[in-house]
PDB file of N, CA and C in Angstrom:
ATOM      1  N   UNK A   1      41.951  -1.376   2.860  1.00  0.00           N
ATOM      2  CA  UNK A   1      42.963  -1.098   1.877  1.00  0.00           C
ATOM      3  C   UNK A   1      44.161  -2.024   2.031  1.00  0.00           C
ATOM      4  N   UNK A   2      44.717  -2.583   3.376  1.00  0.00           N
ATOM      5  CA  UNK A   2      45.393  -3.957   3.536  1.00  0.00           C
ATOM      6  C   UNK A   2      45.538  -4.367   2.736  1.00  0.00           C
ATOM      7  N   UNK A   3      43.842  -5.239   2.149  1.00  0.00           N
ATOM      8  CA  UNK A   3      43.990  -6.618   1.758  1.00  0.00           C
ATOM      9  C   UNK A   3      44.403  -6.218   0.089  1.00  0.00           C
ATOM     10  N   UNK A   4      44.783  -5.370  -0.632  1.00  0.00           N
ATOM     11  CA  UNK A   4      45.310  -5.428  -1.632  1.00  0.00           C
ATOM     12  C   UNK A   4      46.800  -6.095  -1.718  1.00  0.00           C
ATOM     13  N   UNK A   5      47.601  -6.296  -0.541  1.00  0.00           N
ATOM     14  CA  UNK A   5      48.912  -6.906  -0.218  1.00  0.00           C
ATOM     15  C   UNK A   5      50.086  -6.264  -1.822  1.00  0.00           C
ATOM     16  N   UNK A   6      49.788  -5.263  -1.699  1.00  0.00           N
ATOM     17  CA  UNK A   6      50.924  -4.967  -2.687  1.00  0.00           C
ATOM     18  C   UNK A   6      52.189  -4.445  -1.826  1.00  0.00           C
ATOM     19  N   UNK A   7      53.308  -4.771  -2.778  1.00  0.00           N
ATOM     20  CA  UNK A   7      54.548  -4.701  -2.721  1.00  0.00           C
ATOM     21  C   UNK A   7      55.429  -3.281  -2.842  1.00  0.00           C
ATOM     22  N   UNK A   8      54.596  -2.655  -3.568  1.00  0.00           N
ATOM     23  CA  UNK A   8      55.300  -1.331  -3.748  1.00  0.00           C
ATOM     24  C   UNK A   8      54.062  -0.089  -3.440  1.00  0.00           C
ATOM     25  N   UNK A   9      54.755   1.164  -3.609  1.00  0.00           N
ATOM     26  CA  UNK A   9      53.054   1.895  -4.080  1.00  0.00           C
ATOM     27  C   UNK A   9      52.710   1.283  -5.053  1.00  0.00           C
ATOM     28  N   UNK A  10      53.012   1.261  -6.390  1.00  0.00           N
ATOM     29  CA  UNK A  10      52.722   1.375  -7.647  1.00  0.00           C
ATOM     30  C   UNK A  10      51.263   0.156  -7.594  1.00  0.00           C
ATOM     31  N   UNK A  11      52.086  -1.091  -7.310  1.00  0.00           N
ATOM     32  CA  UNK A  11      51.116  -2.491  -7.048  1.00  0.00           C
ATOM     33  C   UNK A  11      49.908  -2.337  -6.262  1.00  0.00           C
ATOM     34  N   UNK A  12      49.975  -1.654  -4.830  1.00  0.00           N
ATOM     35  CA  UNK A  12      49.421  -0.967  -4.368  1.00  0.00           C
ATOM     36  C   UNK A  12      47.905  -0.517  -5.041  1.00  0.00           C
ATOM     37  N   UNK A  13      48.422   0.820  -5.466  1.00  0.00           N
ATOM     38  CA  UNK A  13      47.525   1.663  -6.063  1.00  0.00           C
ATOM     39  C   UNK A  13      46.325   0.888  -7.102  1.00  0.00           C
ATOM     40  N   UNK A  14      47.162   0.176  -8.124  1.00  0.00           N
ATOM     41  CA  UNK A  14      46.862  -0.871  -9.224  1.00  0.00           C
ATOM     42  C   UNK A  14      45.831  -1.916  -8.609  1.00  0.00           C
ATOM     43  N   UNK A  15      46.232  -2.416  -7.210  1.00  0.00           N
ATOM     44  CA  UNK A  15      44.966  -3.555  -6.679  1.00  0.00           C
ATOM     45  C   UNK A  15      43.893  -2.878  -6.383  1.00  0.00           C
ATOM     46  N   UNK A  16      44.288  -1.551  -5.465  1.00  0.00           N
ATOM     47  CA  UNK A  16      42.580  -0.935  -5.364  1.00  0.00           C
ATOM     48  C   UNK A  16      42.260  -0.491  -6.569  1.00  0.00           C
ATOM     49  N   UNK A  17      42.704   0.057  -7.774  1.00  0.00           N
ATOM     50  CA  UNK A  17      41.810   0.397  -8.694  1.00  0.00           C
ATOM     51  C   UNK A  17      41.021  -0.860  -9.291  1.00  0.00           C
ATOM     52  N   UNK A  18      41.894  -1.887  -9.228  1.00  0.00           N
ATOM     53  CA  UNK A  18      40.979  -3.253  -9.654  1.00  0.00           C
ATOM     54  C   UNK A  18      40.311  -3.586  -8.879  1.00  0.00           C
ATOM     55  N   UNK A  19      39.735  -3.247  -7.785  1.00  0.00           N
ATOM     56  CA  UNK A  19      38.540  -3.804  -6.523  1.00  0.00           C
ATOM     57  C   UNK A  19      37.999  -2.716  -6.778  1.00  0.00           C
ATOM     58  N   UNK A  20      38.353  -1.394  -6.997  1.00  0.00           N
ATOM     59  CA  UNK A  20      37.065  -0.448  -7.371  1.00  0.00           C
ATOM     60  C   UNK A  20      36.685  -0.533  -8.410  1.00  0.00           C
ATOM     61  N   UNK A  21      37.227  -0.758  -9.188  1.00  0.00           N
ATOM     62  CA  UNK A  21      36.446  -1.559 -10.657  1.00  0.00           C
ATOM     63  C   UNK A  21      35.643  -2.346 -10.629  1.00  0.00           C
ATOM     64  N   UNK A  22      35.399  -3.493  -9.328  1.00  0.00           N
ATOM     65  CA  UNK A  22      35.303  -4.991  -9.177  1.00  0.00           C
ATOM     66  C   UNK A  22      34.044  -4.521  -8.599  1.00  0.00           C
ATOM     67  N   UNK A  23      33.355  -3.193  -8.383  1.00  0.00           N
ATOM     68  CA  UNK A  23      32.306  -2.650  -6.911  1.00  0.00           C
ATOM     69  C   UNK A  23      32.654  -2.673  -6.057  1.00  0.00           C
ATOM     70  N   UNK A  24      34.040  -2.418  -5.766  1.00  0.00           N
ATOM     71  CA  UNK A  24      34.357  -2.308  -3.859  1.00  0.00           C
ATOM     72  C   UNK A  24      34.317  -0.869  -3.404  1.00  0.00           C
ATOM     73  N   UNK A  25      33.903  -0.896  -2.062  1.00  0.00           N
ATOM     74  CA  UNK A  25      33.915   0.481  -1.613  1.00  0.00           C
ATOM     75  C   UNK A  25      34.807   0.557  -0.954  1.00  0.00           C
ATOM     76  N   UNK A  26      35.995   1.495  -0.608  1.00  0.00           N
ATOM     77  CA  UNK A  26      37.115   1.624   0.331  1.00  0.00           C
ATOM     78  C   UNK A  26      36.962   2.181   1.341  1.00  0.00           C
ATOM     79  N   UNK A  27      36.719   1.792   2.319  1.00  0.00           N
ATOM     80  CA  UNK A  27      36.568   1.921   3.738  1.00  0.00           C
ATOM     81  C   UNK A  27      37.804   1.698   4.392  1.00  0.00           C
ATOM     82  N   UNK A  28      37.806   2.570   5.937  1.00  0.00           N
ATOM     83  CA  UNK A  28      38.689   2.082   7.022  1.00  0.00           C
ATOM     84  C   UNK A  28      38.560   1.199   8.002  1.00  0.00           C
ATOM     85  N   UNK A  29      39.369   0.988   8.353  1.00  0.00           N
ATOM     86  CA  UNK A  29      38.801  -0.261   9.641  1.00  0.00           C
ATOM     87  C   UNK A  29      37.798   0.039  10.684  1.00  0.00           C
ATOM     88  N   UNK A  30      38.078   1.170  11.158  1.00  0.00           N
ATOM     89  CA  UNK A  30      37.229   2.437  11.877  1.00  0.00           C
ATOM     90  C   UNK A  30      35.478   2.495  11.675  1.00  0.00           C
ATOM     91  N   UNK A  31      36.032   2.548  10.058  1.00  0.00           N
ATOM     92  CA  UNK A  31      34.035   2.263   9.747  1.00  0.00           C
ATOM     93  C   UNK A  31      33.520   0.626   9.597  1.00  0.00           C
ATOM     94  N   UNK A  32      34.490  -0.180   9.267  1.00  0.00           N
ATOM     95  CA  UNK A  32      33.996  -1.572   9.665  1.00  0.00           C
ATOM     96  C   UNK A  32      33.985  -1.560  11.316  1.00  0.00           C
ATOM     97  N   UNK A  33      34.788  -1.163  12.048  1.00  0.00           N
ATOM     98  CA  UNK A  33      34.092  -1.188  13.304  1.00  0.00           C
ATOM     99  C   UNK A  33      33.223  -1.252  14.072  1.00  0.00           C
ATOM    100  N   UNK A  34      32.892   0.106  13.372  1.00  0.00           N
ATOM    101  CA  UNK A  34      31.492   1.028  13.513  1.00  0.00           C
ATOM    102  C   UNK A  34      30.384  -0.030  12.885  1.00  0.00           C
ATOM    103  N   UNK A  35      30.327  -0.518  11.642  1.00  0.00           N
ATOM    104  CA  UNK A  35      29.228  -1.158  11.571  1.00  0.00           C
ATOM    105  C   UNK A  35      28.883  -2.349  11.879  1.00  0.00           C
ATOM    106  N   UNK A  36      30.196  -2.894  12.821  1.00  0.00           N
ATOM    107  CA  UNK A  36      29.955  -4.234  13.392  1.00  0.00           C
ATOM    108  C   UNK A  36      29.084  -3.753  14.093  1.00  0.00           C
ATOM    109  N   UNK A  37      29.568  -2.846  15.247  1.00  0.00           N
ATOM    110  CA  UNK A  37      28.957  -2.451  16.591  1.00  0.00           C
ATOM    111  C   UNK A  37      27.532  -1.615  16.482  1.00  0.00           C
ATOM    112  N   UNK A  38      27.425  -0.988  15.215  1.00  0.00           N
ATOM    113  CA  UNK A  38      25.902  -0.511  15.029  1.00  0.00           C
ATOM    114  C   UNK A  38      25.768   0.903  15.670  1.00  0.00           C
ATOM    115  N   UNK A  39      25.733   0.441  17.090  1.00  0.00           N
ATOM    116  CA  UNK A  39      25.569   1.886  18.066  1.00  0.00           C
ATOM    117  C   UNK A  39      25.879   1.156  19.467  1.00  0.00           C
ATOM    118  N   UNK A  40      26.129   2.086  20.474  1.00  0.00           N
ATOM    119  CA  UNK A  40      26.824   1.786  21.701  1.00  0.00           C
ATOM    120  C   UNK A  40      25.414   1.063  22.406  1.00  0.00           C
ATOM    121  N   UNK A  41      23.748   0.764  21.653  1.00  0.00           N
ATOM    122  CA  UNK A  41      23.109   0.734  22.566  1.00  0.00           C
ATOM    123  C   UNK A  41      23.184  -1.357  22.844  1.00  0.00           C
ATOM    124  N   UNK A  42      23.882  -1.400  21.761  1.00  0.00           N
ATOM    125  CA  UNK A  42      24.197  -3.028  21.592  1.00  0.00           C
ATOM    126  C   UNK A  42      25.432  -3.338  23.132  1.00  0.00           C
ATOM    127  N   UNK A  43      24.933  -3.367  24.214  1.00  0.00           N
ATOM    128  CA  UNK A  43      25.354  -3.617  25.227  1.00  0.00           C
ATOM    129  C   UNK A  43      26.322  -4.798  25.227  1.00  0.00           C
ATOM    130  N   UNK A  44      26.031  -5.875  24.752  1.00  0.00           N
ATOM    131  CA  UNK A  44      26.558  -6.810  25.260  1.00  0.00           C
ATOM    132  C   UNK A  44      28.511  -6.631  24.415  1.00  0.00           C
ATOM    133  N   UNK A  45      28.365  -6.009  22.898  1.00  0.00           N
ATOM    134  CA  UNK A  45      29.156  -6.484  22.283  1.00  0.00           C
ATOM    135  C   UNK A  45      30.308  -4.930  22.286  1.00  0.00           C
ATOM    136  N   UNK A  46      29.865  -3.981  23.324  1.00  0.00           N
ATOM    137  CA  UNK A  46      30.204  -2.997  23.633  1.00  0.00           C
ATOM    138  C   UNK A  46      31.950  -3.217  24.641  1.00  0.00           C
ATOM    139  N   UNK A  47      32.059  -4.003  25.357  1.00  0.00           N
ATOM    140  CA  UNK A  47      33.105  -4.401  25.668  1.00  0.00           C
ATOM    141  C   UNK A  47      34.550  -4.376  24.972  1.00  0.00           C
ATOM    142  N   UNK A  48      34.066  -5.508  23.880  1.00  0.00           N
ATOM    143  CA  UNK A  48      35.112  -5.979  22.935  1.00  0.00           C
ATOM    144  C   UNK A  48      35.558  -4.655  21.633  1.00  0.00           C
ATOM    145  N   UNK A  49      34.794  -4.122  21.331  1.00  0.00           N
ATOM    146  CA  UNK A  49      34.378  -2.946  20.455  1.00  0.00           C
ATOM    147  C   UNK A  49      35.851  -1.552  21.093  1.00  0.00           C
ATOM    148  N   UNK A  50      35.081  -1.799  22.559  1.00  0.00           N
ATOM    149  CA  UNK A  50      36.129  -0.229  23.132  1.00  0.00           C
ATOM    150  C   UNK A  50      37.616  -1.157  23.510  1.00  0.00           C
ATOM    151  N   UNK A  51      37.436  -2.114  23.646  1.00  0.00           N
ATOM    152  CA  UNK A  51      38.909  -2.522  23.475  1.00  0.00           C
ATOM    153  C   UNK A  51      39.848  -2.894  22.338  1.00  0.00           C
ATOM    154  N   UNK A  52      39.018  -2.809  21.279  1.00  0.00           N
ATOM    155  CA  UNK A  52      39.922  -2.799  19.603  1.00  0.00           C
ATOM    156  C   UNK A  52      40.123  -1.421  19.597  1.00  0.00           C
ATOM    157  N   UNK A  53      39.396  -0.627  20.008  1.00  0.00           N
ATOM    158  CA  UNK A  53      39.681   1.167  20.086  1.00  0.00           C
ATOM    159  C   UNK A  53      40.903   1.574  20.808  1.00  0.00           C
ATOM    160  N   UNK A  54      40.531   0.782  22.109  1.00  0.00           N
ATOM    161  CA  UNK A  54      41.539   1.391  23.129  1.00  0.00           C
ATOM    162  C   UNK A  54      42.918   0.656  22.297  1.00  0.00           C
ATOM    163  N   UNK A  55      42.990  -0.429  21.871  1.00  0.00           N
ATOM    164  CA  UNK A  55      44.377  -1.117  21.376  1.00  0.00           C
ATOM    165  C   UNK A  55      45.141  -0.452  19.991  1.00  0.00           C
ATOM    166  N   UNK A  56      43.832  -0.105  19.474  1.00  0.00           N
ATOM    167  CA  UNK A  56      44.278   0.594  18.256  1.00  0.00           C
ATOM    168  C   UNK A  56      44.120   1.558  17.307  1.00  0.00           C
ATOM    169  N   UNK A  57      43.154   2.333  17.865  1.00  0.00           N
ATOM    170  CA  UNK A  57      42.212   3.409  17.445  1.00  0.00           C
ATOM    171  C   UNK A  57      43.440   4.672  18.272  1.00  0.00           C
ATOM    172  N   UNK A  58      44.846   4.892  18.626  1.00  0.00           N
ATOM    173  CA  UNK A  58      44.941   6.115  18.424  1.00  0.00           C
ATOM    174  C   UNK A  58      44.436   7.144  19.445  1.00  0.00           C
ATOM    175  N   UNK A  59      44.569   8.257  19.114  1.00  0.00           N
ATOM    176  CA  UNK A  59      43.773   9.217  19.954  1.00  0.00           C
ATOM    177  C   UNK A  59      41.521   9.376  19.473  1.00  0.00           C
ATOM    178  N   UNK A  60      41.874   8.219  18.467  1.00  0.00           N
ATOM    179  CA  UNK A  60      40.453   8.263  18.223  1.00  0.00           C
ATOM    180  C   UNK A  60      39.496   8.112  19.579  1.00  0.00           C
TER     181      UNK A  60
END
């Protein structure tokens, strides 16, 4: 939802309705995360994954 870079709400609101118009699905970063990483059984890339969590994921 970022990359709409609007200025106000109003602009805001107005860019995602034009990317959901466009076929975009609105997702959180959380679930792009998630589908970088797939599942925890992807060992190698498991590292980098819990440290975007630990930096910014919150009490997630």
């Amino acid at each position: 939802m970022d990359a709409s870079g609007g200025v106000s709400e109003e602009t805001h609101d107005m860019a995602v309705r034009r990317m959901v118009q466009a076929g975009v699905v609105p997702i959180t970063w959380q679930a792009v995360r998630g589908e970088w990483q797939r599942d925890w059984a992807r060992e190698k890339t498991v590292p980098g994954a819990a440290e975007v969590l630990a930096q910014h994921g919150g009490a997630w």
